[in-house]
Protein backbone atom coordinates (compact mmCIF):
# COMPACT_ATOMS: atom_id res chain seq x y z
CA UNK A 1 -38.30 -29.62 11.67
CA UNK A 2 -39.36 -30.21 15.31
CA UNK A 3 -42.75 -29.77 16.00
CA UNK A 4 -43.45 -29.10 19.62
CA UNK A 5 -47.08 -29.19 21.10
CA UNK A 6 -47.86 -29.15 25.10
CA UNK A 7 -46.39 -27.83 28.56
CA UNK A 8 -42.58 -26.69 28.86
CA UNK A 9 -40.64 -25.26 30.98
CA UNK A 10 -37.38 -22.80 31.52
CA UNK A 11 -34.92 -25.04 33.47
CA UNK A 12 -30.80 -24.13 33.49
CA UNK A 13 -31.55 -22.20 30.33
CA UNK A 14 -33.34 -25.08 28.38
CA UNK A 15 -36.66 -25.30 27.49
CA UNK A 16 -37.95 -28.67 28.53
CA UNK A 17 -41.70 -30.60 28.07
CA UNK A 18 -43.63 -31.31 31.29
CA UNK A 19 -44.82 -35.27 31.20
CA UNK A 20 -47.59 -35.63 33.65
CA UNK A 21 -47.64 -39.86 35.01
CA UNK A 22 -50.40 -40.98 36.07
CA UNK A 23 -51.10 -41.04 39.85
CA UNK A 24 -53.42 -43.72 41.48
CA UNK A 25 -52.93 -41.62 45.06
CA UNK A 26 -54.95 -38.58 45.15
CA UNK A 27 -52.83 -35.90 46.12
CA UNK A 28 -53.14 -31.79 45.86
CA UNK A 29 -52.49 -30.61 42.79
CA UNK A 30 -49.22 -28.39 44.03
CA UNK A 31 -47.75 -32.15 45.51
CA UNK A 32 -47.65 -33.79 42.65
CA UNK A 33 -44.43 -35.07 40.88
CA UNK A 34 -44.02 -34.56 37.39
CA UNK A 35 -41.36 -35.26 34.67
CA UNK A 36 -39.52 -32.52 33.18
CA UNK A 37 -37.40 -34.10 29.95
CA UNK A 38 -35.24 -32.95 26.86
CA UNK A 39 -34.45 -34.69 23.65
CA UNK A 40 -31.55 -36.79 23.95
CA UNK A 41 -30.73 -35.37 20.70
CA UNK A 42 -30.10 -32.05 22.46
CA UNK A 43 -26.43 -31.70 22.88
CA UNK A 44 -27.04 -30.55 26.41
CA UNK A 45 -26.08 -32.51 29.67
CA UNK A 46 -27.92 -31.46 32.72
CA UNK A 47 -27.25 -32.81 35.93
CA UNK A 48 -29.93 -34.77 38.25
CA UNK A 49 -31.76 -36.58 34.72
CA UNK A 50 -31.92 -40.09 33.78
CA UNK A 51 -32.80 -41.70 30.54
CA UNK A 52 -35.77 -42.56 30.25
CA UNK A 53 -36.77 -46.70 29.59
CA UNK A 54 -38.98 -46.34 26.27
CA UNK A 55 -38.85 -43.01 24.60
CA UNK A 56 -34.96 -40.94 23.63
CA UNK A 57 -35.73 -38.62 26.29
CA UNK A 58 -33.81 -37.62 29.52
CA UNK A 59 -35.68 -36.88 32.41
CA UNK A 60 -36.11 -35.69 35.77
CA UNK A 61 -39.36 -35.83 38.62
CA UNK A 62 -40.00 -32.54 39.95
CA UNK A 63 -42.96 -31.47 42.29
CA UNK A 64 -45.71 -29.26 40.17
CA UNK A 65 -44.83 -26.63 43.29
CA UNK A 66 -40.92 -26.26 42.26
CA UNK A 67 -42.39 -25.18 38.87
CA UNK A 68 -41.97 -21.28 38.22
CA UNK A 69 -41.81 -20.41 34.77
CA UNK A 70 -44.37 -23.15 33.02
CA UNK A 71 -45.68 -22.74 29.61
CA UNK A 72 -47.79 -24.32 26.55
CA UNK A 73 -46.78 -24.57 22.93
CA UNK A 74 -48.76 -24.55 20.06
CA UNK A 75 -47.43 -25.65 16.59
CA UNK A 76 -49.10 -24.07 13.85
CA UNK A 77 -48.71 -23.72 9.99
CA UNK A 78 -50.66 -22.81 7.17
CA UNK A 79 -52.33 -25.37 4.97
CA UNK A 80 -53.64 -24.15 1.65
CA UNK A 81 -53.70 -20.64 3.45
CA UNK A 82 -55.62 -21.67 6.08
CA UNK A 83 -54.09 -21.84 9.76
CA UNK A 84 -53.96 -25.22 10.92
CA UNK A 85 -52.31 -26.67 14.33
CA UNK A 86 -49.88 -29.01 13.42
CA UNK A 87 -48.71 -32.39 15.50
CA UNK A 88 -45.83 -34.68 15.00
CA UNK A 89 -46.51 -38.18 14.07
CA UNK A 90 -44.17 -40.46 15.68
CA UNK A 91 -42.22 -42.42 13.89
CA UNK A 92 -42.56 -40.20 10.77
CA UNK A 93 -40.83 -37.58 9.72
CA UNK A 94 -42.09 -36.66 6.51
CA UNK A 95 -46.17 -36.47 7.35
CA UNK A 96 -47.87 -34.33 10.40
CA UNK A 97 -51.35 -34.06 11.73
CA UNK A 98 -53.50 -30.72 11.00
CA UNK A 99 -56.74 -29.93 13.03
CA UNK A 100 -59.00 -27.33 12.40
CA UNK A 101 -62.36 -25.97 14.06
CA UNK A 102 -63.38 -24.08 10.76
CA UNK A 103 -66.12 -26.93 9.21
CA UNK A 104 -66.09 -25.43 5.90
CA UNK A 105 -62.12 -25.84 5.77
CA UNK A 106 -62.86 -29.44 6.87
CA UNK A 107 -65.18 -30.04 4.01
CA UNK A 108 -63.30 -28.34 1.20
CA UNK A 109 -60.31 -30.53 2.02
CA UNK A 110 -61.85 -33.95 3.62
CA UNK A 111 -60.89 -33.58 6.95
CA UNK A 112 -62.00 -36.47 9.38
CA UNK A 113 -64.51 -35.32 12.13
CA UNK A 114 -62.81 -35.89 15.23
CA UNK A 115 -66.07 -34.72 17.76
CA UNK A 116 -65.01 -31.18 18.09
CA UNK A 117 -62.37 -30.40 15.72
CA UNK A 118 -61.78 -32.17 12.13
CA UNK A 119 -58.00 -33.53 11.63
CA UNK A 120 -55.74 -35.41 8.73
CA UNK A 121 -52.54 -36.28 8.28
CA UNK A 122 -50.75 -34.44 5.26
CA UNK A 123 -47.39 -34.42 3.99
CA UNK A 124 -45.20 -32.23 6.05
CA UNK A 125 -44.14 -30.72 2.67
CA UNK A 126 -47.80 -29.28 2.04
CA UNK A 127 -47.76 -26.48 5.12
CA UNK A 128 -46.32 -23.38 4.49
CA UNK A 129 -45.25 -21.01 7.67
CA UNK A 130 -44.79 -22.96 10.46
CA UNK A 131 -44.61 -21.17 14.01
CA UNK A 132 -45.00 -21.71 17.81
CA UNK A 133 -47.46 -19.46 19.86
CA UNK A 134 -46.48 -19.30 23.89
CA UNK A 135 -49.75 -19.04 26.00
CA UNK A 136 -50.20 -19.36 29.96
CA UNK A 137 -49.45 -23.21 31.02
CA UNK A 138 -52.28 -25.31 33.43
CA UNK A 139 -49.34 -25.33 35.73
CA UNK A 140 -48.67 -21.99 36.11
CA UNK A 141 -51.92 -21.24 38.18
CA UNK A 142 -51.02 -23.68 41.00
């Protein structure tokens, strides 16, 4: 199962996840280069992206202006019939990370208090009706 949490975007019909670098040169928000990447487990070849040094990603810089279509993900699933959101682990594939806000969720199943939301990692095998939600991305308002 892929789990997929953060900012995408539509490029030559694939959806691809925004990497934001660091930058140490303060620039306006609409200048600033960012990497759009897909797995390189994708069986897709798209022209003008590089693999990347440390992660199985392809990827290419792009200025935040050239981005039209940006997006965030949201993994969630339901965990003893609560709705959780759910985040990969890397490195595993057979546990995830749940969050919740709900404190009396948290207590019933011994979530760890994570200042703001409680979290734990469970087996993926535990969650029950995983889907995506699709809400407006940070870089769509540039």
């Amino acid at each position: 199962m892929i789990i997929r949490n953060g900012n995408y975007t539509l490029y030559q019909g694939q959806e691809l996840i925004i990497i934001e670098s660091r930058d140490e040169v303060p620039t306006r928000d609409t200048e600033k280069m960012v990497s759009i990447c897909y797995s390189c487990q994708a069986n897709v070849a798209l022209e003008g992206f590089i693999k990347h040094p440390y992660e199985v990603l392809f990827c290419k810089g792009v200025y935040v202006s050239e981005l039209r279509n940006a997006f965030f993900l949201q993994t969630y699933g339901h965990y003893n019939g609560h709705t959780v959101k759910v985040f990969s682990i890397k490195n595993n594939e057979t546990m995830v990370y749940i969050t919740t806000i709900d404190k009396d969720v948290a207590s019933k199943y011994s979530f760890f208090d994570m200042q703001g939301h409680f979290g734990k990692d469970v087996v993926l095998t535990e969650l029950g009706n995983f889907w995506e939600e699709k809400t407006e991305s940070t870089f769509a308002t540039l």
